[in-house]
Protein backbone atom coordinates (compact mmCIF):
# COMPACT_ATOMS: atom_id res chain seq x y z
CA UNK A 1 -4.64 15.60 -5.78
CA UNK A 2 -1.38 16.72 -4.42
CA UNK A 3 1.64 14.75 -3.24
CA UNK A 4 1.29 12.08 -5.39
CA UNK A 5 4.97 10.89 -7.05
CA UNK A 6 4.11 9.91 -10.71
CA UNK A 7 6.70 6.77 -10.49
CA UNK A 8 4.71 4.33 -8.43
CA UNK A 9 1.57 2.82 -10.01
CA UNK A 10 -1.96 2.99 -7.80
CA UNK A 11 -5.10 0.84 -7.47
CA UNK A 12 -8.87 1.59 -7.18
CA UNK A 13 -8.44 0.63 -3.76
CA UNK A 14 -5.62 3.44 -2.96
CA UNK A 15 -2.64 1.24 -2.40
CA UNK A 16 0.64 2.48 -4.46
CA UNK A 17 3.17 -0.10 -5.83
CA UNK A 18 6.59 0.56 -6.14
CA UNK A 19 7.95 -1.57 -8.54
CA UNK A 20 11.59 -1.89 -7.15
CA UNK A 21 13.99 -3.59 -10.26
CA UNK A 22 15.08 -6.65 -8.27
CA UNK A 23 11.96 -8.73 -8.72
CA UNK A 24 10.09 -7.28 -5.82
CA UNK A 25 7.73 -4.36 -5.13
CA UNK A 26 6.82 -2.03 -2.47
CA UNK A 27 3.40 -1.30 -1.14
CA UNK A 28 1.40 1.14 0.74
CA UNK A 29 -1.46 2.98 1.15
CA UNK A 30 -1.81 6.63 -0.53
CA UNK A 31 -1.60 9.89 0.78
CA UNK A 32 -5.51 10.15 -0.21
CA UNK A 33 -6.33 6.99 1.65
CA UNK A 34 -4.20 8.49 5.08
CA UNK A 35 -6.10 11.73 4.58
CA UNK A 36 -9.17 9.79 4.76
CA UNK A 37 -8.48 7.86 7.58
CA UNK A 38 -6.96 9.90 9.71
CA UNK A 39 -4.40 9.03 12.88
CA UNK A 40 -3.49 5.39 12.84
CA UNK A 41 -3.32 3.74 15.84
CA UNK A 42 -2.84 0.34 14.48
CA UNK A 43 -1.28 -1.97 11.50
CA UNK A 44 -1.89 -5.21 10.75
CA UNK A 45 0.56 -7.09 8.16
CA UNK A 46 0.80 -9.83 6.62
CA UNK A 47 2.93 -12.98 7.59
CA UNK A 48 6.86 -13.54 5.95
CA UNK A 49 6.44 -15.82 3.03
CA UNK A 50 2.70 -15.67 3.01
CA UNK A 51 1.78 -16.17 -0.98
CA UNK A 52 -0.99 -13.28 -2.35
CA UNK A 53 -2.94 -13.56 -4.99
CA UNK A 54 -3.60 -9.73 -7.10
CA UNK A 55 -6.19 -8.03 -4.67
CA UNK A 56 -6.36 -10.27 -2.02
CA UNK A 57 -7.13 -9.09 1.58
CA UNK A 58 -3.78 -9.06 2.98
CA UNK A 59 -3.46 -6.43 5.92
CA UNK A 60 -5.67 -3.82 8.42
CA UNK A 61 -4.73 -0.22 8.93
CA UNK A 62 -7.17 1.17 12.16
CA UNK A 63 -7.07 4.46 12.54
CA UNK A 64 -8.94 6.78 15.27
CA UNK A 65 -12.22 6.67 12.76
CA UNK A 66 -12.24 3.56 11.00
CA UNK A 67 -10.41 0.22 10.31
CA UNK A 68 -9.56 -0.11 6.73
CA UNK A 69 -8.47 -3.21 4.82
CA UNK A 70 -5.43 -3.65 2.52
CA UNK A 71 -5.46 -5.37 -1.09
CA UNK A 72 -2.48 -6.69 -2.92
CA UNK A 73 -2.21 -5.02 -5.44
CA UNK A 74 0.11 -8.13 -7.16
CA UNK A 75 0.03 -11.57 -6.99
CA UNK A 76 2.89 -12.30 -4.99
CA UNK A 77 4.76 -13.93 -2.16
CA UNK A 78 5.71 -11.19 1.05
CA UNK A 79 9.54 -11.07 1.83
CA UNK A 80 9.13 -8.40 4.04
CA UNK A 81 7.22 -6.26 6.38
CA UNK A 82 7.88 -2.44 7.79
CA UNK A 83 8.17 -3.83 11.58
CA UNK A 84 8.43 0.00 12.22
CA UNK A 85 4.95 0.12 12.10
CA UNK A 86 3.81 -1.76 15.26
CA UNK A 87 5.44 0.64 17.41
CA UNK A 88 4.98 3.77 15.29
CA UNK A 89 1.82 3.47 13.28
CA UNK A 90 1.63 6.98 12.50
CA UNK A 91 4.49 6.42 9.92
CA UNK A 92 1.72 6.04 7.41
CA UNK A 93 0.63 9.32 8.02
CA UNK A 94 3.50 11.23 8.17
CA UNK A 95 5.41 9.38 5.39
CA UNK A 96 2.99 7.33 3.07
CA UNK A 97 5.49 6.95 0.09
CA UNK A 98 8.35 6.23 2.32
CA UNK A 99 8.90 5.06 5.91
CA UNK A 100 5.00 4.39 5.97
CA UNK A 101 5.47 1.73 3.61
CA UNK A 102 3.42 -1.69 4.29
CA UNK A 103 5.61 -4.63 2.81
CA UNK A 104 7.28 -6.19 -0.27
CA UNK A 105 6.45 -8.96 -2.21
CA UNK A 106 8.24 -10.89 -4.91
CA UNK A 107 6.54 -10.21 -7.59
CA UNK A 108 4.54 -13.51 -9.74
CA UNK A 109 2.83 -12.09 -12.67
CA UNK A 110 1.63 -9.34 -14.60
CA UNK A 111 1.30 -5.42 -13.61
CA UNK A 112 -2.14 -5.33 -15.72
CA UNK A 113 -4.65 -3.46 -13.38
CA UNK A 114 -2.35 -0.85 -12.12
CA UNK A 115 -2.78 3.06 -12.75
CA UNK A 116 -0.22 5.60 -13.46
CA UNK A 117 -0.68 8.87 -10.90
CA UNK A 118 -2.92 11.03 -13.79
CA UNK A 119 -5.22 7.56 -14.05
CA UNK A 120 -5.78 7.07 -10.13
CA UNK A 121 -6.26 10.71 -9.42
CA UNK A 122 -9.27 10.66 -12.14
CA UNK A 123 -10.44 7.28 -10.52
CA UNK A 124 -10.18 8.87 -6.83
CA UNK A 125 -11.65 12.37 -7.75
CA UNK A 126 -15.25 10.04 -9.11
C-alpha cells in the first residue's frame, strides 16, 4: 500500500490519527479508504464540543458510489472541524493526510487499539 506516512497510527476502519503533542489529535480517512470511495461530493462532521467515545459513529463522507461512515478512533471531545470541507469535499481525495483532514479532538484516554502503518497495511491487504 503506497502513500501511507508511517507517523500517524490507523484503525480497522481506515481512519488515521495524528497524534499532535498538545493534547489533541487529528483525524481522517486513509488514502485506501478515498481510493475506495471515490469522488466525494459530501462531508458530514461532527458538532464543536461534541464528546466521542473510541469508535463511535461520529461523521459521513458520500462520495459518487457510496456513503461511508466515520469512527473515532479516540475517546474524545471535538475542538475542531476542517470547515474547508463543505465547500471543497474533494480535499479528501486530493490530500487525505493533510488539507483532507476531518477534525480534532482532545484527546481522553488511552491510544490502545491503534496500528502503526506496517500493522494496518497487513489488516487492509486481508
Amino acid at each position: 500500500m503506497s502513500n501511507l506516512p508511517t507517523d500517524l497510527k490507523y484503525t480497522a476502519t481506515h481512519e488515521w490519527v495524528r497524534i499532535n503533542g498538545d493534547g489533541t489529535a487529528t483525524v481522517g480517512i486513509t488514502d485506501h479508504a478515498q481510493e475506495q470511495l471515490g469522488d466525494m461530493v459530501f462531508v458530514e462532521l461532527p458538532e464543536l464540543g461534541r464528546v466521542l467515545a473510541a469508535a463511535e459513529e461520529c461523521a459521513v463522507v458520500e462520495s459518487v458510489k457510496a456513503a461511508s461512515d466515520i469512527y473515532s478512533p479516540l475517546a474524545g471531545e471535538i475542538v475542531a472541524i476542517n470547515e474547508a470541507l463543505a465547500d471543497t469535499p474533494e480535499l479528501i481525495n486530493q490530500d487525505p493526510y493533510g488539507e483532507g483532514w476531518l477534525f480534532r479532538l482532545r484527546i481522553d484516554g488511552t491510544l490502545d487499539g491503534l496500528m502503526d502503518a506496517a500493522a494496518y497495511t497487513e489488516a487492509a491487504d486481508e
